[in-house]
PDB file of N, CA and C in Angstrom:
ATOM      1  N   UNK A   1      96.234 101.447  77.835  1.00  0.00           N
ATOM      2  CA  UNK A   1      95.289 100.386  77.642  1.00  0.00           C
ATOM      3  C   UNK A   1      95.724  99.616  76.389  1.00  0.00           C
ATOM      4  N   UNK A   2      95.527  98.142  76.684  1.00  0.00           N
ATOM      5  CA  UNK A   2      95.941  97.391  75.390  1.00  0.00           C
ATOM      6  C   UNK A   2      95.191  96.703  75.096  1.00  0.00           C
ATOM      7  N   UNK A   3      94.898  96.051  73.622  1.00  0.00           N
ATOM      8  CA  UNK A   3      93.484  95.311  73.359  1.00  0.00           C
ATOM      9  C   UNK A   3      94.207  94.318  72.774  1.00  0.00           C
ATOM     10  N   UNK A   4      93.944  92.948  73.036  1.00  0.00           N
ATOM     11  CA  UNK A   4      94.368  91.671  72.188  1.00  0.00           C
ATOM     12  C   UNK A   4      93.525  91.322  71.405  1.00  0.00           C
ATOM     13  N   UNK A   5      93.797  91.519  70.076  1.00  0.00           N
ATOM     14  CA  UNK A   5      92.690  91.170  69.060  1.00  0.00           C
ATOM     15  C   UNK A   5      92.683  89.324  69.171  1.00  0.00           C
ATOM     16  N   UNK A   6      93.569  88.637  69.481  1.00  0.00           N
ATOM     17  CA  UNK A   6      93.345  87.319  69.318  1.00  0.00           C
ATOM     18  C   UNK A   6      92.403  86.782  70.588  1.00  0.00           C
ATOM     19  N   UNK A   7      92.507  87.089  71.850  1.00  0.00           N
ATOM     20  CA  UNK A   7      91.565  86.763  73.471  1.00  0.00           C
ATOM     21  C   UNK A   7      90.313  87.931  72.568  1.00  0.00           C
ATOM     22  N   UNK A   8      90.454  89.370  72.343  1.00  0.00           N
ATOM     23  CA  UNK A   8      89.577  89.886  72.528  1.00  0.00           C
ATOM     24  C   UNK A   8      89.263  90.938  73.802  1.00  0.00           C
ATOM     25  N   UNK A   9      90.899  90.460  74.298  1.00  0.00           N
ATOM     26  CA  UNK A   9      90.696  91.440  75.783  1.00  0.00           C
ATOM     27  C   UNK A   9      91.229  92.592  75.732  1.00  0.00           C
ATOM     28  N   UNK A  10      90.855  93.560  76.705  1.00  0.00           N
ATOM     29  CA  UNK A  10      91.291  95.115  77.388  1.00  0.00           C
ATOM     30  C   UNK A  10      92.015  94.648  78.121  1.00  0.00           C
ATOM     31  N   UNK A  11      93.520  95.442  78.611  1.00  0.00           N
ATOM     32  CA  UNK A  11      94.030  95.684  79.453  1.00  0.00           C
ATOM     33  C   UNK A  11      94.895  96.675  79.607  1.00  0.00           C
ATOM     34  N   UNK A  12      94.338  97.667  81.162  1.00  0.00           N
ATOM     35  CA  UNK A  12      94.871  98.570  81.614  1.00  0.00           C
ATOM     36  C   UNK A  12      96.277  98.320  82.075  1.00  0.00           C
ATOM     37  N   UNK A  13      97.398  98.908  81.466  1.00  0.00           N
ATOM     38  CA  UNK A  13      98.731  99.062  82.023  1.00  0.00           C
ATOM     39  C   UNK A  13      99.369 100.594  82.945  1.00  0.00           C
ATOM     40  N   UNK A  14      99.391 100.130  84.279  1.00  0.00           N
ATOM     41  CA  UNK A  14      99.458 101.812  84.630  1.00  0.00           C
ATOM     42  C   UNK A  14     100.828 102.507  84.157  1.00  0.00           C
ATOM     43  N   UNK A  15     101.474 103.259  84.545  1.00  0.00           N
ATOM     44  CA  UNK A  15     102.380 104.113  83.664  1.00  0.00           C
ATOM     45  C   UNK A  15     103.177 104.647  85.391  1.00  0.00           C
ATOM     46  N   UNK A  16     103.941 104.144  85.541  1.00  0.00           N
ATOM     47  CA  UNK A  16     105.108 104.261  86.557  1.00  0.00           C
ATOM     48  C   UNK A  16     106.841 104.851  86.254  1.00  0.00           C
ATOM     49  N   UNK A  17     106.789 105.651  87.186  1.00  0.00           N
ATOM     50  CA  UNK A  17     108.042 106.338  86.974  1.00  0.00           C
ATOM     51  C   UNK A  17     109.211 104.940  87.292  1.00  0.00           C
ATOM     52  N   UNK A  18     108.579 104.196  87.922  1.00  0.00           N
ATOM     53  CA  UNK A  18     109.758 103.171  88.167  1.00  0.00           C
ATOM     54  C   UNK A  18     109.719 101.944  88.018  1.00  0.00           C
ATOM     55  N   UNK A  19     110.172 100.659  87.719  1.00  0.00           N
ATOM     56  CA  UNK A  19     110.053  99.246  87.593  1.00  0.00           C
ATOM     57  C   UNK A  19     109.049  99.041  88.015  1.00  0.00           C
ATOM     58  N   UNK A  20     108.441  97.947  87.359  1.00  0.00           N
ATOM     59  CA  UNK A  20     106.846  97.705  88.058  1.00  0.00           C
ATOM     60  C   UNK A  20     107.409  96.290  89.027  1.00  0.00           C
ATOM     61  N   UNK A  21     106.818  96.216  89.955  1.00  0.00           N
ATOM     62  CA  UNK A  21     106.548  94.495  90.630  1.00  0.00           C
ATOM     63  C   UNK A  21     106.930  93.341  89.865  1.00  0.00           C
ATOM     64  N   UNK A  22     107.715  92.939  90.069  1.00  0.00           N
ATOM     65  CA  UNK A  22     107.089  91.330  89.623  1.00  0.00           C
ATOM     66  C   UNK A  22     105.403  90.751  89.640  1.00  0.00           C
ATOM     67  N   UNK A  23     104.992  90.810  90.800  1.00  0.00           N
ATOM     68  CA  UNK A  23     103.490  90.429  90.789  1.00  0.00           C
ATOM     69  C   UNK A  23     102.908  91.494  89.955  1.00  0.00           C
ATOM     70  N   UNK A  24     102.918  92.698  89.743  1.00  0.00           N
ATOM     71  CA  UNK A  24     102.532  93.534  88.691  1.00  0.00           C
ATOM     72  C   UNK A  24     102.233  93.247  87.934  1.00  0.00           C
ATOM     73  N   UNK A  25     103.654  93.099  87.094  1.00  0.00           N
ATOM     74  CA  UNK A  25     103.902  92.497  85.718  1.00  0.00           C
ATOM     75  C   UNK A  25     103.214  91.359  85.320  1.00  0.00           C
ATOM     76  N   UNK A  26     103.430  90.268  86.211  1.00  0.00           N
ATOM     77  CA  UNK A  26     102.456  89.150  85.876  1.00  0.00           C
ATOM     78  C   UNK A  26     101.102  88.799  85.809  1.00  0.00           C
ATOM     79  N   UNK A  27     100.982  90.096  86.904  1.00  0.00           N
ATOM     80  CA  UNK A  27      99.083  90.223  86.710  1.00  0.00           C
ATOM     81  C   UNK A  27      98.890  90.554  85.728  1.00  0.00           C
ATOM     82  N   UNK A  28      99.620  91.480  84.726  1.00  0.00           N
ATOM     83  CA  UNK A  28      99.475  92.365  83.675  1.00  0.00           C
ATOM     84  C   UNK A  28      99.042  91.258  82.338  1.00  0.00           C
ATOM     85  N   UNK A  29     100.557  90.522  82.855  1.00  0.00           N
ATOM     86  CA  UNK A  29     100.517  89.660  81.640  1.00  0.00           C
ATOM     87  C   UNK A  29      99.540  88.550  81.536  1.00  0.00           C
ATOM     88  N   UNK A  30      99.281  88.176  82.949  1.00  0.00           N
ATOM     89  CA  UNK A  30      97.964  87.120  82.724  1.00  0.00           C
ATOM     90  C   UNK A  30      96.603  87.356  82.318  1.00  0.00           C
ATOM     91  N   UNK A  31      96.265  89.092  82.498  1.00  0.00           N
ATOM     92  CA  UNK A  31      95.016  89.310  82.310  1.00  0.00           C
ATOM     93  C   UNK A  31      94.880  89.558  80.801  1.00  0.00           C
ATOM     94  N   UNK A  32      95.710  89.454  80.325  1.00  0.00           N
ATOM     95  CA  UNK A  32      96.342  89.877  78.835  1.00  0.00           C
ATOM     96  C   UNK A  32      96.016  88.638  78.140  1.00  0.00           C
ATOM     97  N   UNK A  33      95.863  87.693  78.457  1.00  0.00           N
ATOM     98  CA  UNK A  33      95.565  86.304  78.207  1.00  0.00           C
ATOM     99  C   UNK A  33      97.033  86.166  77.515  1.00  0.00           C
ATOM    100  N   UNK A  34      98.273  86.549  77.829  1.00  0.00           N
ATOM    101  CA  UNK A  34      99.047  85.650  77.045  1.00  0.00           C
ATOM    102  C   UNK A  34     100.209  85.112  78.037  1.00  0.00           C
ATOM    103  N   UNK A  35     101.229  84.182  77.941  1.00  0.00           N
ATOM    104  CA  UNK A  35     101.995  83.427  78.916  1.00  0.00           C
ATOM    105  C   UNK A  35     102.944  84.563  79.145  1.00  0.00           C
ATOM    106  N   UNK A  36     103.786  84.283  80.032  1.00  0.00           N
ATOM    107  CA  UNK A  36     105.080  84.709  79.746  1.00  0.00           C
ATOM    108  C   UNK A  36     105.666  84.602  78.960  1.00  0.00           C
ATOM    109  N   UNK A  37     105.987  83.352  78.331  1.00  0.00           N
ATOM    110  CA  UNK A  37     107.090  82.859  76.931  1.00  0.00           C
ATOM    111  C   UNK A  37     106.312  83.938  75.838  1.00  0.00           C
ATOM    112  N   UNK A  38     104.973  83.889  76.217  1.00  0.00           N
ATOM    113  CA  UNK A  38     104.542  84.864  74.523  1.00  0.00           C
ATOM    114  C   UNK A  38     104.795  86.194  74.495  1.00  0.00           C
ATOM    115  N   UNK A  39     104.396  86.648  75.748  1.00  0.00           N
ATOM    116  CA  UNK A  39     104.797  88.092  76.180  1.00  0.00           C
ATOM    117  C   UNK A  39     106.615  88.546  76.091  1.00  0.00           C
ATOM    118  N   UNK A  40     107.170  87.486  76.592  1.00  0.00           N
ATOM    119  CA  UNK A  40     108.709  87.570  76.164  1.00  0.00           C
ATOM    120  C   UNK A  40     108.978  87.698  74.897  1.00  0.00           C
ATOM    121  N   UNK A  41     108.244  86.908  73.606  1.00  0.00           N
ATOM    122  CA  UNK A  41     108.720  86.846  72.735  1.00  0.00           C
ATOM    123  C   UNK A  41     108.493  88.306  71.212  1.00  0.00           C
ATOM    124  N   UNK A  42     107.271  88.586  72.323  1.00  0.00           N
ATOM    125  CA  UNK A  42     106.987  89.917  71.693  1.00  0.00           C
ATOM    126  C   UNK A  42     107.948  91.057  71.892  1.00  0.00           C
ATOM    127  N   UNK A  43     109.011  90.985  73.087  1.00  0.00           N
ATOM    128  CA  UNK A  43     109.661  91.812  73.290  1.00  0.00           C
ATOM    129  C   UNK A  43     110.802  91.966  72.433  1.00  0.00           C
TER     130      UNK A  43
END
């Protein structure tokens, strides 16, 4: 579970033995309130 102190949001990330989806990932990252470019840049 991850909390964005800046949205204020929860989000559950499940924990997979293997690559997640593309659509996964992006659900992940949208409910996360942040873009791709931001989520990339955190990496």
């Amino acid at each position: 579970m991850l909390f964005n102190h800046r949205t204020r949001r929860t989000t559950v990330v499940p924990v997979h033995a293997r690559d997640l989806p593309m659509r996964t990932l992006r659900a992940i990252i949208k409910q996360s309130g942040l873009t791709v470019d931001e989520f990339l840049a955190l990496l």
